[in-house]
N, C-alpha and C. Protein backbone atom coordinates (compact mmCIF):
# COMPACT_ATOMS: atom_id res chain seq x y z
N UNK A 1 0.85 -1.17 0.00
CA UNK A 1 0.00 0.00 0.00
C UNK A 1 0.90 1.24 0.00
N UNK A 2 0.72 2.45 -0.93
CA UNK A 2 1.65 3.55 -1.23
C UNK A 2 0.71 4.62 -0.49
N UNK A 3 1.40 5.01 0.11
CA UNK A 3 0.40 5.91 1.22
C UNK A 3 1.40 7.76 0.86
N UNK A 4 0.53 8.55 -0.05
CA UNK A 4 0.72 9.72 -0.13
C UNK A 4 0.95 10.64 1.17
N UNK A 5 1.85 11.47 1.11
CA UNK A 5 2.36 12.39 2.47
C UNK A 5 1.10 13.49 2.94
N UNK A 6 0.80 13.71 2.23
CA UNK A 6 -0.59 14.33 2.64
C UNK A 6 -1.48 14.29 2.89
N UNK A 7 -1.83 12.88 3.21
CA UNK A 7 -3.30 12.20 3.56
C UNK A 7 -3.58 12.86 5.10
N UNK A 8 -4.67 13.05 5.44
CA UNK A 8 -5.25 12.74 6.50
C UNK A 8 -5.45 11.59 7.27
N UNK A 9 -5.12 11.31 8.67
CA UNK A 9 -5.22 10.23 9.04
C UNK A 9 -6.28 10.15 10.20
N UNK A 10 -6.85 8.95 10.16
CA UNK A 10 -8.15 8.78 11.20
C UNK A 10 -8.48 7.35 11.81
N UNK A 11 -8.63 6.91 12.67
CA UNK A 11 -8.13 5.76 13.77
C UNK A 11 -9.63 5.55 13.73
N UNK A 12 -10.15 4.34 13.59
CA UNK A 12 -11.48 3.52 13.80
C UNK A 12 -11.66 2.29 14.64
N UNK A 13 -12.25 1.71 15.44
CA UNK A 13 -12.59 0.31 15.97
C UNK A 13 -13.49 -0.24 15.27
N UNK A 14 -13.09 -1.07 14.38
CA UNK A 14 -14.46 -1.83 13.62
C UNK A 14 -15.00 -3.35 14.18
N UNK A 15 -15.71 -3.67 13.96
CA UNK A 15 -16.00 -5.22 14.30
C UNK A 15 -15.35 -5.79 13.90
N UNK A 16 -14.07 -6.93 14.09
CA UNK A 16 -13.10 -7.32 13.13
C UNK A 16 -13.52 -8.49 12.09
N UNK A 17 -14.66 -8.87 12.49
CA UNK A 17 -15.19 -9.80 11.54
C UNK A 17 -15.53 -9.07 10.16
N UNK A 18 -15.30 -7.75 10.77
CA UNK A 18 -16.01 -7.02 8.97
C UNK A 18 -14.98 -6.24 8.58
N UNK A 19 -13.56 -6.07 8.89
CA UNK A 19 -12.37 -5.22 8.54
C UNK A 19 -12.74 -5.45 6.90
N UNK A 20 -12.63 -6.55 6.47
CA UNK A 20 -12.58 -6.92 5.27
C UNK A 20 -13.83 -6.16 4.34
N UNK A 21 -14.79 -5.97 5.10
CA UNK A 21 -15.97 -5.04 4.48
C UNK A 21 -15.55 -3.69 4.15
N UNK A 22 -14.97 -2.97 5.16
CA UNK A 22 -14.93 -1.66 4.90
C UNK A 22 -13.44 -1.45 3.66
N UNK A 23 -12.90 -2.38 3.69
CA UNK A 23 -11.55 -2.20 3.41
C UNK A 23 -12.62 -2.34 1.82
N UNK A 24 -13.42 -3.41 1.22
CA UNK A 24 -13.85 -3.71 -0.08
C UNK A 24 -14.54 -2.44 -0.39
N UNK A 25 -15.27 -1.73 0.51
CA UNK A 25 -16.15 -0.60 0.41
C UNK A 25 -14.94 1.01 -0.19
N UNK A 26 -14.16 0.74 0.85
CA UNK A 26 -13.23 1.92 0.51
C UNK A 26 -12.03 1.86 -0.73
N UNK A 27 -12.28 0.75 -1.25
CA UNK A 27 -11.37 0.04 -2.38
C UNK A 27 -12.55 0.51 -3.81
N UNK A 28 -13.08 0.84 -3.72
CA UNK A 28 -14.30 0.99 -4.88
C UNK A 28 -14.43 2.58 -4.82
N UNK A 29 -13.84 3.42 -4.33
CA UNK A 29 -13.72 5.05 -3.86
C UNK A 29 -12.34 5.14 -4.42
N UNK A 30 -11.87 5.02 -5.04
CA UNK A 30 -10.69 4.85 -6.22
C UNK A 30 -9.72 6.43 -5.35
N UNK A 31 -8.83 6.31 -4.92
CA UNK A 31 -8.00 7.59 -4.11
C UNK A 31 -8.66 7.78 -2.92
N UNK A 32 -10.02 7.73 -2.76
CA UNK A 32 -10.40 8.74 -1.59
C UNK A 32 -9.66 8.48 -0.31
N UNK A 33 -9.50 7.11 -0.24
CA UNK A 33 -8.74 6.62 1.42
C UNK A 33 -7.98 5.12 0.96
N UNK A 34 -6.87 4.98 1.69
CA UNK A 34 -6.02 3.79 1.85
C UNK A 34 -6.51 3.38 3.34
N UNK A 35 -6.71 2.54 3.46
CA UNK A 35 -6.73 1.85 4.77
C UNK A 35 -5.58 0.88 5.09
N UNK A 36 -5.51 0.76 6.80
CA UNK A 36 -4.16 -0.39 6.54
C UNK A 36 -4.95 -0.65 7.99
N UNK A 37 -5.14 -2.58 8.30
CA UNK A 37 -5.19 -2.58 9.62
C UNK A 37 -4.16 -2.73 10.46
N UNK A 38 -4.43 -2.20 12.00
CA UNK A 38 -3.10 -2.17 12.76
C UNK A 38 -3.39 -3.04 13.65
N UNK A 39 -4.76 -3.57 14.26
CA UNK A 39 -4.83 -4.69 15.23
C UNK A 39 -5.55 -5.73 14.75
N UNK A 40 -5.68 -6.46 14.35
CA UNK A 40 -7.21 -7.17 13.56
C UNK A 40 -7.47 -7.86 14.51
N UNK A 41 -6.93 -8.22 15.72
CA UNK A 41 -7.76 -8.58 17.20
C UNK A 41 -9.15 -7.71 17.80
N UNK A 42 -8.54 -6.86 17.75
CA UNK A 42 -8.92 -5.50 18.22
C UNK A 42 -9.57 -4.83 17.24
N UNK A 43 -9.98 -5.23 15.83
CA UNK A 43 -10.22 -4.40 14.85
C UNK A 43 -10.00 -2.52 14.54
N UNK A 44 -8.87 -2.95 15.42
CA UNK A 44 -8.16 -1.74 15.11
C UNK A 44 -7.77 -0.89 13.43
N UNK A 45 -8.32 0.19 12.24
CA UNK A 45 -7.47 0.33 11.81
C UNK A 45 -7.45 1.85 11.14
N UNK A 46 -6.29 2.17 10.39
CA UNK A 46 -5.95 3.57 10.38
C UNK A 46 -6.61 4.12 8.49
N UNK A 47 -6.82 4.74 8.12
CA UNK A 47 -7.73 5.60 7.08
C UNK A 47 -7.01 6.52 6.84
N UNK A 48 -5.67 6.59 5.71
CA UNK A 48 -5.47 7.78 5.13
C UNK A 48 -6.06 8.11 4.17
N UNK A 49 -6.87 9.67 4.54
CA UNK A 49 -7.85 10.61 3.95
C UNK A 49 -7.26 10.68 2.99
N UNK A 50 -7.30 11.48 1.37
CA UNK A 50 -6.78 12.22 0.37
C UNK A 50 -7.57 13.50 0.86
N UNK A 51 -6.28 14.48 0.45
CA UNK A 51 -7.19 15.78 1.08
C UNK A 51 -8.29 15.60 0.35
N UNK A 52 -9.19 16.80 0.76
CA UNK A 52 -10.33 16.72 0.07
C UNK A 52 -11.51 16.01 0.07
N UNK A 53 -11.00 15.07 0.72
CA UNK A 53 -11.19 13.67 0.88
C UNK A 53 -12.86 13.49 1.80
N UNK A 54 -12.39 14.33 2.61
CA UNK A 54 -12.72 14.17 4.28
C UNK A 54 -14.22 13.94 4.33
N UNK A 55 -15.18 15.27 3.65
CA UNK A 55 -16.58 14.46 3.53
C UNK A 55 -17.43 13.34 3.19
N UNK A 56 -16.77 12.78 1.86
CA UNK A 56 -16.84 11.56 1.66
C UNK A 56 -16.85 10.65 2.12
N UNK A 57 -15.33 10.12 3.23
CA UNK A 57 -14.92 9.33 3.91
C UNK A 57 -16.26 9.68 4.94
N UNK A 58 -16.14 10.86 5.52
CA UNK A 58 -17.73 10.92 6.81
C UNK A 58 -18.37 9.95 6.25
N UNK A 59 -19.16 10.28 4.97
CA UNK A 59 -20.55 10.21 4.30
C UNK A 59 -20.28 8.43 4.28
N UNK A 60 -19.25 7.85 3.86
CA UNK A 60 -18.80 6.25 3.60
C UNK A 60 -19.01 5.45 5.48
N UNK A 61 -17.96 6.39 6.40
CA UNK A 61 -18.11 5.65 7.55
C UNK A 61 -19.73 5.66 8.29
N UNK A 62 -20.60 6.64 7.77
CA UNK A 62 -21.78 6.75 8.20
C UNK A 62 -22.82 5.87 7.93
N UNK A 63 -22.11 5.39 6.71
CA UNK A 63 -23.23 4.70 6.13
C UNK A 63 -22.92 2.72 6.83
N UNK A 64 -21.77 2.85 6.29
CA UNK A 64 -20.71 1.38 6.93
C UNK A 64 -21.50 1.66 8.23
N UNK A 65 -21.60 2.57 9.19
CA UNK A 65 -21.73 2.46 10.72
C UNK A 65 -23.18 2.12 10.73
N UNK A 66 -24.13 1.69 9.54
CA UNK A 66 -25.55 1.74 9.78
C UNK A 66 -25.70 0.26 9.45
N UNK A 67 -24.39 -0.50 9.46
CA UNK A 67 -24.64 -2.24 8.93
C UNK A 67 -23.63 -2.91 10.25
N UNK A 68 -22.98 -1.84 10.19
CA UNK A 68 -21.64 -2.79 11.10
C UNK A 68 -21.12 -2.11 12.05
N UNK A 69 -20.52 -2.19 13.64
CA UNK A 69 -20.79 -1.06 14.59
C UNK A 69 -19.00 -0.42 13.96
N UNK A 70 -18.96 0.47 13.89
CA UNK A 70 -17.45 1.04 13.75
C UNK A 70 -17.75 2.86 14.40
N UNK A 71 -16.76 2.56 15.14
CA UNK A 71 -16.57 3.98 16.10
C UNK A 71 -15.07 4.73 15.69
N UNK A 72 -15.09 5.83 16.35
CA UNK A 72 -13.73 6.95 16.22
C UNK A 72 -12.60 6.39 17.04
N UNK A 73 -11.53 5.57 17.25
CA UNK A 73 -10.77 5.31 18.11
C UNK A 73 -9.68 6.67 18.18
N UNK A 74 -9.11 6.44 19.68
CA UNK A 74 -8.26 7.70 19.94
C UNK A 74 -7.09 7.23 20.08
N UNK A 75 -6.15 7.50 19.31
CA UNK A 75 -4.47 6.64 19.75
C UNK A 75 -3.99 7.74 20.24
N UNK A 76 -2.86 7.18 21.06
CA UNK A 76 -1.71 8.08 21.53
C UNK A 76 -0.71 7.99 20.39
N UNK A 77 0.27 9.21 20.65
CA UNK A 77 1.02 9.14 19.55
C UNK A 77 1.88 8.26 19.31
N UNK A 78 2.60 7.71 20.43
CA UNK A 78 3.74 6.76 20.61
C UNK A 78 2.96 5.23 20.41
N UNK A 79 1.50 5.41 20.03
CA UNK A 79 1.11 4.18 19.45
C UNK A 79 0.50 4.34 17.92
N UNK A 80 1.07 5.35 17.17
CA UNK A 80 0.56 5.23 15.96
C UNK A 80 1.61 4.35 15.58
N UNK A 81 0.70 3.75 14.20
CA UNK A 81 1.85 3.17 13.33
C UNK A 81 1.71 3.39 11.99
């Protein structure tokens, strides 16, 4: 995954049984976001935005959040990856 320097980045908890959902959902949005997971225990994973990006991605996690529970996770910095 080639992850552009200017993305926006945004931390989610998804159900990990459905990582694979959002990742197919945000793969069909051609640039808007790269995803990479960081815990798949934990369904931990990270969403680099393309600028510009940012409403879309809302409008995508809003809709994903109306099939499958996925929330805003908060990392510390010394745990990004």
């Amino acid at each position: 995954m080639v992850v552009p320097e200017a993305t926006i980045k945004r931390y989610y908890r998804i159900d990990r049984r459905e990582i694979h959902y959002l990742k197919f959902i945000l793969e069909g949005y051609d640039g808007v976001a790269a995803m990479k997971t960081l815990d798949p225990q934990e369904g931990l994973v990270a969403l680099h935005i393309g600028p510009g990006c940012e409403e879309e991605v809302n409008m995508i996690i809003e809709d994903v959040g109306r099939r499958v529970q996925i929330e805003t996770a908060e990392i510390l910095k010394g745990d990004a990856l």
